[in-house]
PDB file of N, CA and C in Angstrom:
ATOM      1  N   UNK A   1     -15.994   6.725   5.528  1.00  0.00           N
ATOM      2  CA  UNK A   1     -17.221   7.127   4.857  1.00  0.00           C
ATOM      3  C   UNK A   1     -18.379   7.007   5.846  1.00  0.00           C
ATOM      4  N   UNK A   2     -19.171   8.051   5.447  1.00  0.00           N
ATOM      5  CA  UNK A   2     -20.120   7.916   6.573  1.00  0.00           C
ATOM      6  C   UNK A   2     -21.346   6.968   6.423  1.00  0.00           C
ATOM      7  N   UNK A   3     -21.719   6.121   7.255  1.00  0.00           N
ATOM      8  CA  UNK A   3     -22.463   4.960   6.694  1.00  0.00           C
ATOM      9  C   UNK A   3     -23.919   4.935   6.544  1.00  0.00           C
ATOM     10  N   UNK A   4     -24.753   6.899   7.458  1.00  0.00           N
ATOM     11  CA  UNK A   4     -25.832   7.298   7.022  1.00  0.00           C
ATOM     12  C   UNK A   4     -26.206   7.696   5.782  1.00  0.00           C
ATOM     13  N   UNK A   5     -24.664   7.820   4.656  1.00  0.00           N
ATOM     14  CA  UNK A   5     -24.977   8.206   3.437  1.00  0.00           C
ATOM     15  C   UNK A   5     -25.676   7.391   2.717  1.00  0.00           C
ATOM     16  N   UNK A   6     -25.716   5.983   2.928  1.00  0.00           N
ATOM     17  CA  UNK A   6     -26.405   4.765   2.545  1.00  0.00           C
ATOM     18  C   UNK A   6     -28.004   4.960   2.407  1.00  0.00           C
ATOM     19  N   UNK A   7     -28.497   5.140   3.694  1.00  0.00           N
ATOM     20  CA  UNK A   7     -30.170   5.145   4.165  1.00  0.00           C
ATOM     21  C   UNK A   7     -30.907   5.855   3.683  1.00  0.00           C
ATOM     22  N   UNK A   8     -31.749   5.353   3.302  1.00  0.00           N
ATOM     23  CA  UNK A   8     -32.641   4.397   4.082  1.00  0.00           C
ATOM     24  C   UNK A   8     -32.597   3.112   3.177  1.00  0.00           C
ATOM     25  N   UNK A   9     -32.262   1.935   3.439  1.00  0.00           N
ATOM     26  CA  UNK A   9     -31.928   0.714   3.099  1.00  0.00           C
ATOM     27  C   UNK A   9     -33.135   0.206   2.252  1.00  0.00           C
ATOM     28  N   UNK A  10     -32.997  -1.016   1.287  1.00  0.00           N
ATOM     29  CA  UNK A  10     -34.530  -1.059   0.688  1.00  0.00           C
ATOM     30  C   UNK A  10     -34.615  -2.405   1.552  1.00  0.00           C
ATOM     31  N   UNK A  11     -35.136  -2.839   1.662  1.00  0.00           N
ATOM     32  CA  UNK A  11     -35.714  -4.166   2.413  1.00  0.00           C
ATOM     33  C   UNK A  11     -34.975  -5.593   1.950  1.00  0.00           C
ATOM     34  N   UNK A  12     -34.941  -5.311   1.017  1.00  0.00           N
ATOM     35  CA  UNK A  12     -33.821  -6.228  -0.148  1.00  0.00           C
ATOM     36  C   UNK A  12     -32.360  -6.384   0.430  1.00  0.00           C
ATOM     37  N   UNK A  13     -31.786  -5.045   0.501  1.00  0.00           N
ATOM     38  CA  UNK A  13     -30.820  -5.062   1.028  1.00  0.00           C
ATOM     39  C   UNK A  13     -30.328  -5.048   2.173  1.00  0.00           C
ATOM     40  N   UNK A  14     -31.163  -4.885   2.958  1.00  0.00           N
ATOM     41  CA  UNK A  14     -31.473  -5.059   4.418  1.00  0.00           C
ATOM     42  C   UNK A  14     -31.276  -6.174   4.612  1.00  0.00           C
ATOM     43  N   UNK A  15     -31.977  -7.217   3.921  1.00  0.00           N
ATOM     44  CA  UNK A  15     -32.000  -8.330   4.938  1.00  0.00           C
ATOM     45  C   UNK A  15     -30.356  -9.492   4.095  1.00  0.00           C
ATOM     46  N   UNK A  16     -30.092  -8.690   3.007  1.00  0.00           N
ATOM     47  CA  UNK A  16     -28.799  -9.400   2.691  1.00  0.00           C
ATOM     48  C   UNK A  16     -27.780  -9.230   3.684  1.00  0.00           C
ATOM     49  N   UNK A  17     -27.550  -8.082   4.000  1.00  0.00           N
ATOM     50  CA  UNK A  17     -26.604  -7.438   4.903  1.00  0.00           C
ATOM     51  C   UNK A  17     -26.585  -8.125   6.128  1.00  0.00           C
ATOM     52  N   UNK A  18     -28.156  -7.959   6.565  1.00  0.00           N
ATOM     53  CA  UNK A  18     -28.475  -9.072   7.543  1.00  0.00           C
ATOM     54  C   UNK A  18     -27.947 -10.631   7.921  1.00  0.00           C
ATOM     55  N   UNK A  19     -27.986 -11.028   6.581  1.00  0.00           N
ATOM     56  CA  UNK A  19     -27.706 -12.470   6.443  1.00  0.00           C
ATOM     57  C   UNK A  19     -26.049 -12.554   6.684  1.00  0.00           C
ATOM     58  N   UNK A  20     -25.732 -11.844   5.925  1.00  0.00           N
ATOM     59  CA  UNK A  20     -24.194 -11.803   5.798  1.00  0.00           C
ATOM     60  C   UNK A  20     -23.155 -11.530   7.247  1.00  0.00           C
ATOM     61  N   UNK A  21     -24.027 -10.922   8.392  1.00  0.00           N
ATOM     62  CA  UNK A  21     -23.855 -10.640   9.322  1.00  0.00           C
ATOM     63  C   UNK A  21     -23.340 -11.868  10.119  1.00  0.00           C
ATOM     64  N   UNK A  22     -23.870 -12.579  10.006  1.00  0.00           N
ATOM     65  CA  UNK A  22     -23.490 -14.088  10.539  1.00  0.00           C
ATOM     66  C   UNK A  22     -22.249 -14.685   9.907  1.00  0.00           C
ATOM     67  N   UNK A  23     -21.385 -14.347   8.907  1.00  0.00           N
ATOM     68  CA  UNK A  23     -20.886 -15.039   8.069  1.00  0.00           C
ATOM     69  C   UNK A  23     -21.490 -15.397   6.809  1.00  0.00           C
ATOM     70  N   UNK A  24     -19.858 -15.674   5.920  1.00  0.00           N
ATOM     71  CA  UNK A  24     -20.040 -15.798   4.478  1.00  0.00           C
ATOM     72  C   UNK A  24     -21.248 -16.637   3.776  1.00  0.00           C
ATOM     73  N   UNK A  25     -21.650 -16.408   2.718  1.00  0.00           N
ATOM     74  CA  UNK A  25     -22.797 -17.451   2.349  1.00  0.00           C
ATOM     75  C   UNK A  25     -22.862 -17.657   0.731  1.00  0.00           C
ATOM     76  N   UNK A  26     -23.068 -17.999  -0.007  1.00  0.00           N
ATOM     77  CA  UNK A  26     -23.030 -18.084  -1.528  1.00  0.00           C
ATOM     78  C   UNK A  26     -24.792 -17.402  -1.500  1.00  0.00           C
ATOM     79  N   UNK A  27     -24.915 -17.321  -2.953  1.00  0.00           N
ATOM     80  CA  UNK A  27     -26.490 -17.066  -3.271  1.00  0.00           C
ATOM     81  C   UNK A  27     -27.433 -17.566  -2.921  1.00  0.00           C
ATOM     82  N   UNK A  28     -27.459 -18.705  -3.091  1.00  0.00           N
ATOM     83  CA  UNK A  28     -28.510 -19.779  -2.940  1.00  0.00           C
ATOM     84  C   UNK A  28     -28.857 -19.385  -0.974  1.00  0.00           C
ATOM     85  N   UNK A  29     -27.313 -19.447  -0.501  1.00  0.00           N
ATOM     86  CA  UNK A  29     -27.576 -19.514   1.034  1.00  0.00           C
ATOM     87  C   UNK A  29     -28.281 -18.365   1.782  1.00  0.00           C
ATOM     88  N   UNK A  30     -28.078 -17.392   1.027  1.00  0.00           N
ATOM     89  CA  UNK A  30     -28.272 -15.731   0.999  1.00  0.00           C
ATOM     90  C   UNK A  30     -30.409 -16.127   1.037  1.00  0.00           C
ATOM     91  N   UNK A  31     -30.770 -16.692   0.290  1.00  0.00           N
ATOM     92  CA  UNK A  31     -31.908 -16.487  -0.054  1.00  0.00           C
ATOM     93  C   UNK A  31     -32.786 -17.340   0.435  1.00  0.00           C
ATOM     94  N   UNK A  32     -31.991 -18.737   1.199  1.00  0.00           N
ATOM     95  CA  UNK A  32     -32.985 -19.468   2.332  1.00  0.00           C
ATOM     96  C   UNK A  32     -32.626 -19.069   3.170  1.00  0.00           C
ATOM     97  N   UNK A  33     -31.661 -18.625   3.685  1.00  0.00           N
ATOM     98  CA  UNK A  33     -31.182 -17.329   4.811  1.00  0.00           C
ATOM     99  C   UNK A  33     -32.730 -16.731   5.505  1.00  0.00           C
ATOM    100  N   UNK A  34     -33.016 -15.653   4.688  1.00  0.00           N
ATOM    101  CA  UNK A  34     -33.840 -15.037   4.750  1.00  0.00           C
ATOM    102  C   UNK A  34     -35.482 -15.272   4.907  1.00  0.00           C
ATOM    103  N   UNK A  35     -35.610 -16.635   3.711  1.00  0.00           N
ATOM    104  CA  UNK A  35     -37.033 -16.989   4.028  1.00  0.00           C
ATOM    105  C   UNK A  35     -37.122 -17.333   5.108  1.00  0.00           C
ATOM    106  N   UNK A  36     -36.079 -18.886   5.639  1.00  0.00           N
ATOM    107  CA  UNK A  36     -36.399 -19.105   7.257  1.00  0.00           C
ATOM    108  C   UNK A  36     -36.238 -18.126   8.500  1.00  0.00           C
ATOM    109  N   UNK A  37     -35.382 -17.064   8.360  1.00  0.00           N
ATOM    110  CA  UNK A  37     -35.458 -15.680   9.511  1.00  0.00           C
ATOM    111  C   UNK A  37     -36.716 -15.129   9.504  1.00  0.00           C
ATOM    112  N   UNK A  38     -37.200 -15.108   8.132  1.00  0.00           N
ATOM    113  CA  UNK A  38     -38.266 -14.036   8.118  1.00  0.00           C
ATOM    114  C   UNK A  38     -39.915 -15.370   8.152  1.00  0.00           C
ATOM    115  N   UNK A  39     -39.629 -16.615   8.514  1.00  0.00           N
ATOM    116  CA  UNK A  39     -40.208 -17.615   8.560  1.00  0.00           C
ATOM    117  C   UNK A  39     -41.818 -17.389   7.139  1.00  0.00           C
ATOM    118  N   UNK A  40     -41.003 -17.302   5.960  1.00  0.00           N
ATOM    119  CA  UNK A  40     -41.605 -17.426   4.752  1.00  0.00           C
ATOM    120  C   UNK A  40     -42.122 -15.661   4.551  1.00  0.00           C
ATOM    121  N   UNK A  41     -42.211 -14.819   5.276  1.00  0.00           N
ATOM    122  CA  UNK A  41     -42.422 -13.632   4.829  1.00  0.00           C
ATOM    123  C   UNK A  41     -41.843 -12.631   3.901  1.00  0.00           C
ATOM    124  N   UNK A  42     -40.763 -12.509   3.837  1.00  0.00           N
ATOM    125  CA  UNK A  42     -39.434 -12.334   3.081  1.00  0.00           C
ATOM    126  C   UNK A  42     -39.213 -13.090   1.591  1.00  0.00           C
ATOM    127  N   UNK A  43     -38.978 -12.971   0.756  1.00  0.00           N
ATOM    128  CA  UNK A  43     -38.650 -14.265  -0.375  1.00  0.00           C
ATOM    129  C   UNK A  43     -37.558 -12.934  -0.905  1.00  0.00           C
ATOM    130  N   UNK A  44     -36.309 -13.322  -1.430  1.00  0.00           N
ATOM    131  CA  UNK A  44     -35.803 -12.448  -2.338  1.00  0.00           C
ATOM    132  C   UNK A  44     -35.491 -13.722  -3.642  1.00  0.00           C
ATOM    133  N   UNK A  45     -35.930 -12.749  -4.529  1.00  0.00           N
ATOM    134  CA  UNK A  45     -36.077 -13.653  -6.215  1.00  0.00           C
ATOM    135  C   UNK A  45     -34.548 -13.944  -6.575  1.00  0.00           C
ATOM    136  N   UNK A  46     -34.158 -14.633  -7.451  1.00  0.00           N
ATOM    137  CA  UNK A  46     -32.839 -14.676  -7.900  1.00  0.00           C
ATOM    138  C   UNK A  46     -32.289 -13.336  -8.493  1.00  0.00           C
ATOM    139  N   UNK A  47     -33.248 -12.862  -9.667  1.00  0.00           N
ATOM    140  CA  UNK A  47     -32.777 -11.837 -10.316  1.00  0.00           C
ATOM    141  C   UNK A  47     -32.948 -10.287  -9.207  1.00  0.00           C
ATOM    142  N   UNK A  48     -33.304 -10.247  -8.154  1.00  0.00           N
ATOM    143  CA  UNK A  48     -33.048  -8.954  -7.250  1.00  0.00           C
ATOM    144  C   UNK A  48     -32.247  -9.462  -6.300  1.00  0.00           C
ATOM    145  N   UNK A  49     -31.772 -10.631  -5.725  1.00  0.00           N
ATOM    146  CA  UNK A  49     -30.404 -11.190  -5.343  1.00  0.00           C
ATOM    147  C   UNK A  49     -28.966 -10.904  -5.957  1.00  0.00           C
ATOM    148  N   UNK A  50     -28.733 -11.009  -6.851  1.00  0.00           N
ATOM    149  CA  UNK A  50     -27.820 -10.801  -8.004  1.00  0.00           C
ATOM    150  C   UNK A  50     -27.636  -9.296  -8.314  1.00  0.00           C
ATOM    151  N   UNK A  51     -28.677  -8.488  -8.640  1.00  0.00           N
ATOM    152  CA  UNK A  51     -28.438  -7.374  -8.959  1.00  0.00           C
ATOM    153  C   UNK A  51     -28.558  -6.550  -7.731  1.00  0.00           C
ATOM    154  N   UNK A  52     -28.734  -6.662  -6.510  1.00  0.00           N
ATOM    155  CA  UNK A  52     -28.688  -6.430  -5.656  1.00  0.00           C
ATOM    156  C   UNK A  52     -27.420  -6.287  -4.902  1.00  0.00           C
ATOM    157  N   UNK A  53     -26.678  -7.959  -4.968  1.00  0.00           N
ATOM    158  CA  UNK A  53     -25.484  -7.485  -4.578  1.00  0.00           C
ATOM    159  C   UNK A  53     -24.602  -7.451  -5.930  1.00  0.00           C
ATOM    160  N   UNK A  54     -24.466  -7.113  -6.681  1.00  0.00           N
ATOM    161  CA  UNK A  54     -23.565  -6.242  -7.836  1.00  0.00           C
ATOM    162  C   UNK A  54     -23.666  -4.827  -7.444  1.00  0.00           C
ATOM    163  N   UNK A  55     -25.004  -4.480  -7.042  1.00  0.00           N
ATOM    164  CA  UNK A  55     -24.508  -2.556  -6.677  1.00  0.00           C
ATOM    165  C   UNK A  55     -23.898  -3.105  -5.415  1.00  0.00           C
ATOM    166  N   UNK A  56     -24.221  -4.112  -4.210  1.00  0.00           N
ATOM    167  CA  UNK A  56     -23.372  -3.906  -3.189  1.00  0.00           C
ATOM    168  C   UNK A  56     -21.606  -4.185  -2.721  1.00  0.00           C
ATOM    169  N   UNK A  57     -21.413  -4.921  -3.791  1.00  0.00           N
ATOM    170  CA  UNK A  57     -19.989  -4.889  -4.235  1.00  0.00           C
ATOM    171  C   UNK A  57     -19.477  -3.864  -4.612  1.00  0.00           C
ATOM    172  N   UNK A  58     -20.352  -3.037  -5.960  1.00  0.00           N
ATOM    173  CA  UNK A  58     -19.954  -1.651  -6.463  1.00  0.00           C
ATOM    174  C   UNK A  58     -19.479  -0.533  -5.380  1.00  0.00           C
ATOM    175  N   UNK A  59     -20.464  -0.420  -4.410  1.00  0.00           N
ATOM    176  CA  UNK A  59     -20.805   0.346  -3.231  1.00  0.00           C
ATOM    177  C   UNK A  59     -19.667   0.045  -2.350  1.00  0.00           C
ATOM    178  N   UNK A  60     -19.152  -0.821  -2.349  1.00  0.00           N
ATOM    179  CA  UNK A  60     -17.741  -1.756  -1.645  1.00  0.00           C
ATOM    180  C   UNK A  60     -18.541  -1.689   0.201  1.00  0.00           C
ATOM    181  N   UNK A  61     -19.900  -2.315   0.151  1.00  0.00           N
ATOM    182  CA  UNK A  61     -20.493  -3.138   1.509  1.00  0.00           C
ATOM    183  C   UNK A  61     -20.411  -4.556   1.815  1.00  0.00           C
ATOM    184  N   UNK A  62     -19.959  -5.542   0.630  1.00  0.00           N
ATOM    185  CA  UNK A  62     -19.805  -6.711   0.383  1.00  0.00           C
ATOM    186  C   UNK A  62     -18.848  -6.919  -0.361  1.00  0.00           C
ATOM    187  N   UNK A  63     -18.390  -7.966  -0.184  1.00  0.00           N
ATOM    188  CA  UNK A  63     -17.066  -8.550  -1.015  1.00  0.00           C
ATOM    189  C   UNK A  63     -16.874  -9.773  -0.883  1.00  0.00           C
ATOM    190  N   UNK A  64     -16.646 -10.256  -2.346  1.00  0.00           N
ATOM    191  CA  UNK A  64     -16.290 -11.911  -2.694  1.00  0.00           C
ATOM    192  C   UNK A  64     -15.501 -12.175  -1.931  1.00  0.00           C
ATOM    193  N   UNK A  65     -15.705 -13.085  -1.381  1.00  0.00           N
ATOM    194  CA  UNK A  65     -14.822 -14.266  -0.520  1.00  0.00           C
ATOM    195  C   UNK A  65     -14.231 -15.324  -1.603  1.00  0.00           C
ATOM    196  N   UNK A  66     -13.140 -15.528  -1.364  1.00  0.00           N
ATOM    197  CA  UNK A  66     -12.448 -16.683  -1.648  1.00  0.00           C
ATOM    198  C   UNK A  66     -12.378 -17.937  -0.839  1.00  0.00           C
ATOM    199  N   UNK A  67     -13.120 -18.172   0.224  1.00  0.00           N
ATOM    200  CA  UNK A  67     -13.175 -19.196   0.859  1.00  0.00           C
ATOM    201  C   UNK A  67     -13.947 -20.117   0.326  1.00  0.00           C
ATOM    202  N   UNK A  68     -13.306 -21.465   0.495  1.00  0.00           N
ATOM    203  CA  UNK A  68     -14.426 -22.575  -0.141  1.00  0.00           C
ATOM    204  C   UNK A  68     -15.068 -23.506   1.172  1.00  0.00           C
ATOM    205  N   UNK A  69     -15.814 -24.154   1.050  1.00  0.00           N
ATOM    206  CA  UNK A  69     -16.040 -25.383   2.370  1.00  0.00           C
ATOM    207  C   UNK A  69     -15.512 -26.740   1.535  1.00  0.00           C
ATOM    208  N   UNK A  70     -15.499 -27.719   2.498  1.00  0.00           N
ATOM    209  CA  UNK A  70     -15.067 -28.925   2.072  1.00  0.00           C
ATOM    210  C   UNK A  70     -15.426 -29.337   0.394  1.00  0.00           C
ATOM    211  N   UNK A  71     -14.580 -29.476  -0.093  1.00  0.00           N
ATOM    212  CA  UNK A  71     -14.529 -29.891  -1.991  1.00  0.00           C
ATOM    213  C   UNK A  71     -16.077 -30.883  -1.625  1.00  0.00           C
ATOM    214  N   UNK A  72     -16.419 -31.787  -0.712  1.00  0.00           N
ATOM    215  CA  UNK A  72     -17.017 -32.815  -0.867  1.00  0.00           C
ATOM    216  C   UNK A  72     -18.757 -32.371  -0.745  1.00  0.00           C
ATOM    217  N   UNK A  73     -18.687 -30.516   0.034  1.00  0.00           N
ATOM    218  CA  UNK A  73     -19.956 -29.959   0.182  1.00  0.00           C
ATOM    219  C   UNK A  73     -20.312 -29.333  -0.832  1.00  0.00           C
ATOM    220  N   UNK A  74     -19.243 -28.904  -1.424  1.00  0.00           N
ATOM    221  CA  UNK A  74     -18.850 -27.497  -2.065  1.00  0.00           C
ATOM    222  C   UNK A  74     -19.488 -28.341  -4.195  1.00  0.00           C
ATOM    223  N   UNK A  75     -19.827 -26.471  -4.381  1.00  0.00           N
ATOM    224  CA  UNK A  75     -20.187 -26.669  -5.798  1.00  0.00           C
ATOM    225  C   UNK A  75     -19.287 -25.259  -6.507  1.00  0.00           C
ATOM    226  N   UNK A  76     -18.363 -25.814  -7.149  1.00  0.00           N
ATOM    227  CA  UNK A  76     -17.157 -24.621  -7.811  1.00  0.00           C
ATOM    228  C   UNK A  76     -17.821 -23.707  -8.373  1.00  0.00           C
ATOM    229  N   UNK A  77     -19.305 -23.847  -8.975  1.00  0.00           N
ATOM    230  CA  UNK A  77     -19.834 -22.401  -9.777  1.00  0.00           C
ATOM    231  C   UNK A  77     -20.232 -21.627  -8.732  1.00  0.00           C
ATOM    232  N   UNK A  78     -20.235 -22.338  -7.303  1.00  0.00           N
ATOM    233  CA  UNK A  78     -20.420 -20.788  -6.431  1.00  0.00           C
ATOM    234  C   UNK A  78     -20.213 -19.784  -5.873  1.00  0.00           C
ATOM    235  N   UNK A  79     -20.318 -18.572  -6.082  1.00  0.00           N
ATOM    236  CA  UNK A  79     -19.748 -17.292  -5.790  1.00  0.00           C
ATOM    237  C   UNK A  79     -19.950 -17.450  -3.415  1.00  0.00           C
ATOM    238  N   UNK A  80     -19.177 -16.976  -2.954  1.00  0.00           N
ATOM    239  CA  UNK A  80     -19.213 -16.527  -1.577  1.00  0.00           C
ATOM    240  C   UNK A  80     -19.058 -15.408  -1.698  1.00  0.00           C
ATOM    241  N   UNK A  81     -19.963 -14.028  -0.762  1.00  0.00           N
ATOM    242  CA  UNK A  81     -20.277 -12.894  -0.239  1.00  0.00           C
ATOM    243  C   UNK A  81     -19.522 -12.855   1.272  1.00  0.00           C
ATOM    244  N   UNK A  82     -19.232 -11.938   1.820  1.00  0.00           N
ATOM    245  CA  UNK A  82     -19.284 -11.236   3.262  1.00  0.00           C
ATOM    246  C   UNK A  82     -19.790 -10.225   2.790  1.00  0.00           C
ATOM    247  N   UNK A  83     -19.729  -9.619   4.583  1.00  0.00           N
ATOM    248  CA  UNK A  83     -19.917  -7.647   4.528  1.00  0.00           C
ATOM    249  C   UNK A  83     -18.726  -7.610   5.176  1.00  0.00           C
ATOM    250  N   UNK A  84     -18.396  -6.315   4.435  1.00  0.00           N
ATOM    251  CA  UNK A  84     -17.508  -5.452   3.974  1.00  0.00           C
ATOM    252  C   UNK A  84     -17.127  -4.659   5.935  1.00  0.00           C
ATOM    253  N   UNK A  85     -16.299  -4.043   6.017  1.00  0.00           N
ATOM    254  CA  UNK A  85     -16.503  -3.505   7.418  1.00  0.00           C
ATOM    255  C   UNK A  85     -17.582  -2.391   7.457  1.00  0.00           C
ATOM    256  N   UNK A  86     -17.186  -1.303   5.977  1.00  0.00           N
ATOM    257  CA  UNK A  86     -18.554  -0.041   5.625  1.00  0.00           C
ATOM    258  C   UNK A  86     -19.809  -0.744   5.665  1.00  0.00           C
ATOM    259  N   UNK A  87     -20.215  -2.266   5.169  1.00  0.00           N
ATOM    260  CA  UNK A  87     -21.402  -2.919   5.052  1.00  0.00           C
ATOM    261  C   UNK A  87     -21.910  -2.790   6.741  1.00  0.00           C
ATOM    262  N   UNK A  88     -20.925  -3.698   7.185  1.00  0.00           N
ATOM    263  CA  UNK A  88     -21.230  -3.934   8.900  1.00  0.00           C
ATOM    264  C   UNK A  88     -21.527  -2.579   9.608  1.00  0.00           C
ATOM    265  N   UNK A  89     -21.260  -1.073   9.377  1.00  0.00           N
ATOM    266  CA  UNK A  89     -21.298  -0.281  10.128  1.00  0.00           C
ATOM    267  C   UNK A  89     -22.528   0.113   9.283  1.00  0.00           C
ATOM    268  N   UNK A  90     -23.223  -0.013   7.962  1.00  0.00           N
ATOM    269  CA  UNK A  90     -24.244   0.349   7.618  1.00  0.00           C
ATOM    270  C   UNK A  90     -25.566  -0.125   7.684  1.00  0.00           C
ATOM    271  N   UNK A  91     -25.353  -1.806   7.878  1.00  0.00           N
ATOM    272  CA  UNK A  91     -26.051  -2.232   8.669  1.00  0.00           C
ATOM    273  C   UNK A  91     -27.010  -1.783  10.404  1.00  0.00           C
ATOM    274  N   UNK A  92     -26.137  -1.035  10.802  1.00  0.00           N
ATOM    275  CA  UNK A  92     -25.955  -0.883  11.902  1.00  0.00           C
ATOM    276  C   UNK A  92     -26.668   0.421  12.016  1.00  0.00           C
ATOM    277  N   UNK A  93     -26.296   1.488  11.237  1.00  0.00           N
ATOM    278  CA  UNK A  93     -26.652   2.665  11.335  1.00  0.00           C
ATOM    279  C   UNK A  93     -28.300   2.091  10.949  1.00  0.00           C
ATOM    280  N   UNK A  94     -29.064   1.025  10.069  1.00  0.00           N
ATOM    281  CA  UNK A  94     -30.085   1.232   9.235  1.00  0.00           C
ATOM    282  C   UNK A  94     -31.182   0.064  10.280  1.00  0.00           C
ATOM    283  N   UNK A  95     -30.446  -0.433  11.168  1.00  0.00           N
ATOM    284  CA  UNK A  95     -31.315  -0.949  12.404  1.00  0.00           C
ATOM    285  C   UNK A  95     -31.210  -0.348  13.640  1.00  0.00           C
ATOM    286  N   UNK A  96     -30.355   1.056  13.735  1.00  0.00           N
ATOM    287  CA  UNK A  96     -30.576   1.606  14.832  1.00  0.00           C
ATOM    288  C   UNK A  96     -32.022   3.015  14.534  1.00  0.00           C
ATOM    289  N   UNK A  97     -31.811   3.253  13.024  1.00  0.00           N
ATOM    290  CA  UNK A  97     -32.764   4.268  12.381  1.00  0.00           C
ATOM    291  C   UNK A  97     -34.412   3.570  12.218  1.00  0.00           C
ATOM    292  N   UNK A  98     -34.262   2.182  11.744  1.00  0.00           N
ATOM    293  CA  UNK A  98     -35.777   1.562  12.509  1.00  0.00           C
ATOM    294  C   UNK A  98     -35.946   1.628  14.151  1.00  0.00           C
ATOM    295  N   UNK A  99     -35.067   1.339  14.871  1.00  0.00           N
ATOM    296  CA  UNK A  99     -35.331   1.485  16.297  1.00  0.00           C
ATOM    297  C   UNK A  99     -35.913   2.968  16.695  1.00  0.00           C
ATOM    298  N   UNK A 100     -35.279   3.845  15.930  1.00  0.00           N
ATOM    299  CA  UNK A 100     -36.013   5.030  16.078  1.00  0.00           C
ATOM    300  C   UNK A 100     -37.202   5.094  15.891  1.00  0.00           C
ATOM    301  N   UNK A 101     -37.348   4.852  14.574  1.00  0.00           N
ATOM    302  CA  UNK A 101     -39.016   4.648  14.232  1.00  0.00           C
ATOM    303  C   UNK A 101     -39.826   3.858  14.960  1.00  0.00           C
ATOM    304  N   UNK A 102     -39.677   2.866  15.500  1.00  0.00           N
ATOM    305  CA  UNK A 102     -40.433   1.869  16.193  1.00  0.00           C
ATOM    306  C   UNK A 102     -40.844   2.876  17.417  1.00  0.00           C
ATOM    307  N   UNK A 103     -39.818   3.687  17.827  1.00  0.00           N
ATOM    308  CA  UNK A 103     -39.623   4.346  19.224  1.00  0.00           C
ATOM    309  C   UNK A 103     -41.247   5.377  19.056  1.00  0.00           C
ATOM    310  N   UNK A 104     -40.450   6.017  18.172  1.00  0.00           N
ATOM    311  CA  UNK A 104     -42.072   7.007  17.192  1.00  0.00           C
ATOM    312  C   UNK A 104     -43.587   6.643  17.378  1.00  0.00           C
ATOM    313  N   UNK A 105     -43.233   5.259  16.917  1.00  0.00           N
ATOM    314  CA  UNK A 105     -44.563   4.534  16.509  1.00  0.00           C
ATOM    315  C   UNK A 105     -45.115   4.409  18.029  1.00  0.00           C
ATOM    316  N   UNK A 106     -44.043   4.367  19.273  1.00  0.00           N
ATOM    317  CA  UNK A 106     -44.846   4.160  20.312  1.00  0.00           C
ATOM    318  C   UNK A 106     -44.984   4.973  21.354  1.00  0.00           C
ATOM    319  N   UNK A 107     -44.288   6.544  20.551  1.00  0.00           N
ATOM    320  CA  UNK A 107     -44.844   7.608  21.105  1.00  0.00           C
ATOM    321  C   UNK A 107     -45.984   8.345  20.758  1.00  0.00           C
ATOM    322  N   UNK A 108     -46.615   7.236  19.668  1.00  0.00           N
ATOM    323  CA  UNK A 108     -48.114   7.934  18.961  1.00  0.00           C
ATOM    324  C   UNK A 108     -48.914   6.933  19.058  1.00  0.00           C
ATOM    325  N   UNK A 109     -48.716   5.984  20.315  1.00  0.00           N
ATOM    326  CA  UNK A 109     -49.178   4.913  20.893  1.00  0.00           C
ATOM    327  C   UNK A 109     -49.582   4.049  19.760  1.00  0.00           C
ATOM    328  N   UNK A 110     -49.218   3.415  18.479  1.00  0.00           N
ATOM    329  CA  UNK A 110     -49.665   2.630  17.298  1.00  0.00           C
ATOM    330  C   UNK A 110     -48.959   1.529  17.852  1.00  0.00           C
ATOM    331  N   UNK A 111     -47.802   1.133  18.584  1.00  0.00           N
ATOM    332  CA  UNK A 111     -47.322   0.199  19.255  1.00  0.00           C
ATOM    333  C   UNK A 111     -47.773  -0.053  20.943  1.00  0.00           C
ATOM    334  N   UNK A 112     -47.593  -1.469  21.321  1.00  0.00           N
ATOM    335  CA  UNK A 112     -47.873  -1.024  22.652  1.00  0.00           C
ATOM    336  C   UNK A 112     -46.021  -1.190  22.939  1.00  0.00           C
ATOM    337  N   UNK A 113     -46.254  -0.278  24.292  1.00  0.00           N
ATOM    338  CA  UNK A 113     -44.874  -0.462  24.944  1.00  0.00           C
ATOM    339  C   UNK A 113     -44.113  -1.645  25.074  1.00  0.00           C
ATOM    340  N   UNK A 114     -42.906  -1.613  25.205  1.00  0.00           N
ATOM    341  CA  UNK A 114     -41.983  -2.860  25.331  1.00  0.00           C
ATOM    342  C   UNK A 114     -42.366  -4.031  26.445  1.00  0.00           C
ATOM    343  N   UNK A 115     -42.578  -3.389  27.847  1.00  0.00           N
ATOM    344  CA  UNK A 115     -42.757  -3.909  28.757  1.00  0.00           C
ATOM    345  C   UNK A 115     -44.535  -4.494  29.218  1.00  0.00           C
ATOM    346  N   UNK A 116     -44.922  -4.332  28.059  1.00  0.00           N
ATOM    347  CA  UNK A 116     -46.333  -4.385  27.977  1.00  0.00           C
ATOM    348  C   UNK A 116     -46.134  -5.754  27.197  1.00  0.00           C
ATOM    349  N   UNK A 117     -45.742  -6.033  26.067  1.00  0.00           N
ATOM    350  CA  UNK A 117     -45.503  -7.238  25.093  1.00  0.00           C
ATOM    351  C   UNK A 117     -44.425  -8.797  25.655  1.00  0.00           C
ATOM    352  N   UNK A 118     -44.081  -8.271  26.844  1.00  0.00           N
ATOM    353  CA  UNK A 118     -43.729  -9.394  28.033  1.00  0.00           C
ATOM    354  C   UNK A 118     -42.141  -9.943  27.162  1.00  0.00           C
TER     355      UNK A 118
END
């Protein structure tokens, strides 16, 4: 499947995909994930977490893990996420399509150049 059929990503799902990129994570992990990457800029709510990845399961970009961590870390009501291999290649397609844009932005000089920002 082609993984531009996805894009343009909403920001939401962007940065789940993101997270997941690193390895598996439950909800909770999914969503301090993100605040500390995005160092508090980012927040995703519980209820657009959840329904968020239910279409991305649907979509088959993510998928429940059955892995647990140590019984002694671990809390049994929690669900574990990955990405999917289609997730990982859509990921991919939807940060190479910002790189474009960024590219844009600094052929209409609104950015300064790369080698300018040190």
């Amino acid at each position: 499947m082609d993984p531009k059929r996805f894009l343009p990503l909403t920001p939401a799902v962007f940065q789940i995909l993101l997270t997941l990129a690193d390895g598996e994570r439950h909800g909770y992990g999914i969503v301090r994930e993100v605040e500390q990457r995005s160092e508090g800029k980012a927040h995703l709510g519980l209820g657009t977490l959840y329904s968020t990845i239910k279409r991305l399961l649907a979509a088959g970009l993510v998928e429940q893990s059955q892995w647990r961590p140590d019984p002694a870390l671990d809390d049994e009501r929690r669900r574990y996420y990955r990405l999917s291999e289609l997730g990982r290649r859509v990921a991919v397609a939807e940060a190479e399509r910002l790189v474009e844009l960024v590219a844009d932005a600094r052929s209409k000089k609104l950015l300064a150049a790369p080698e300018v920002l040190g």
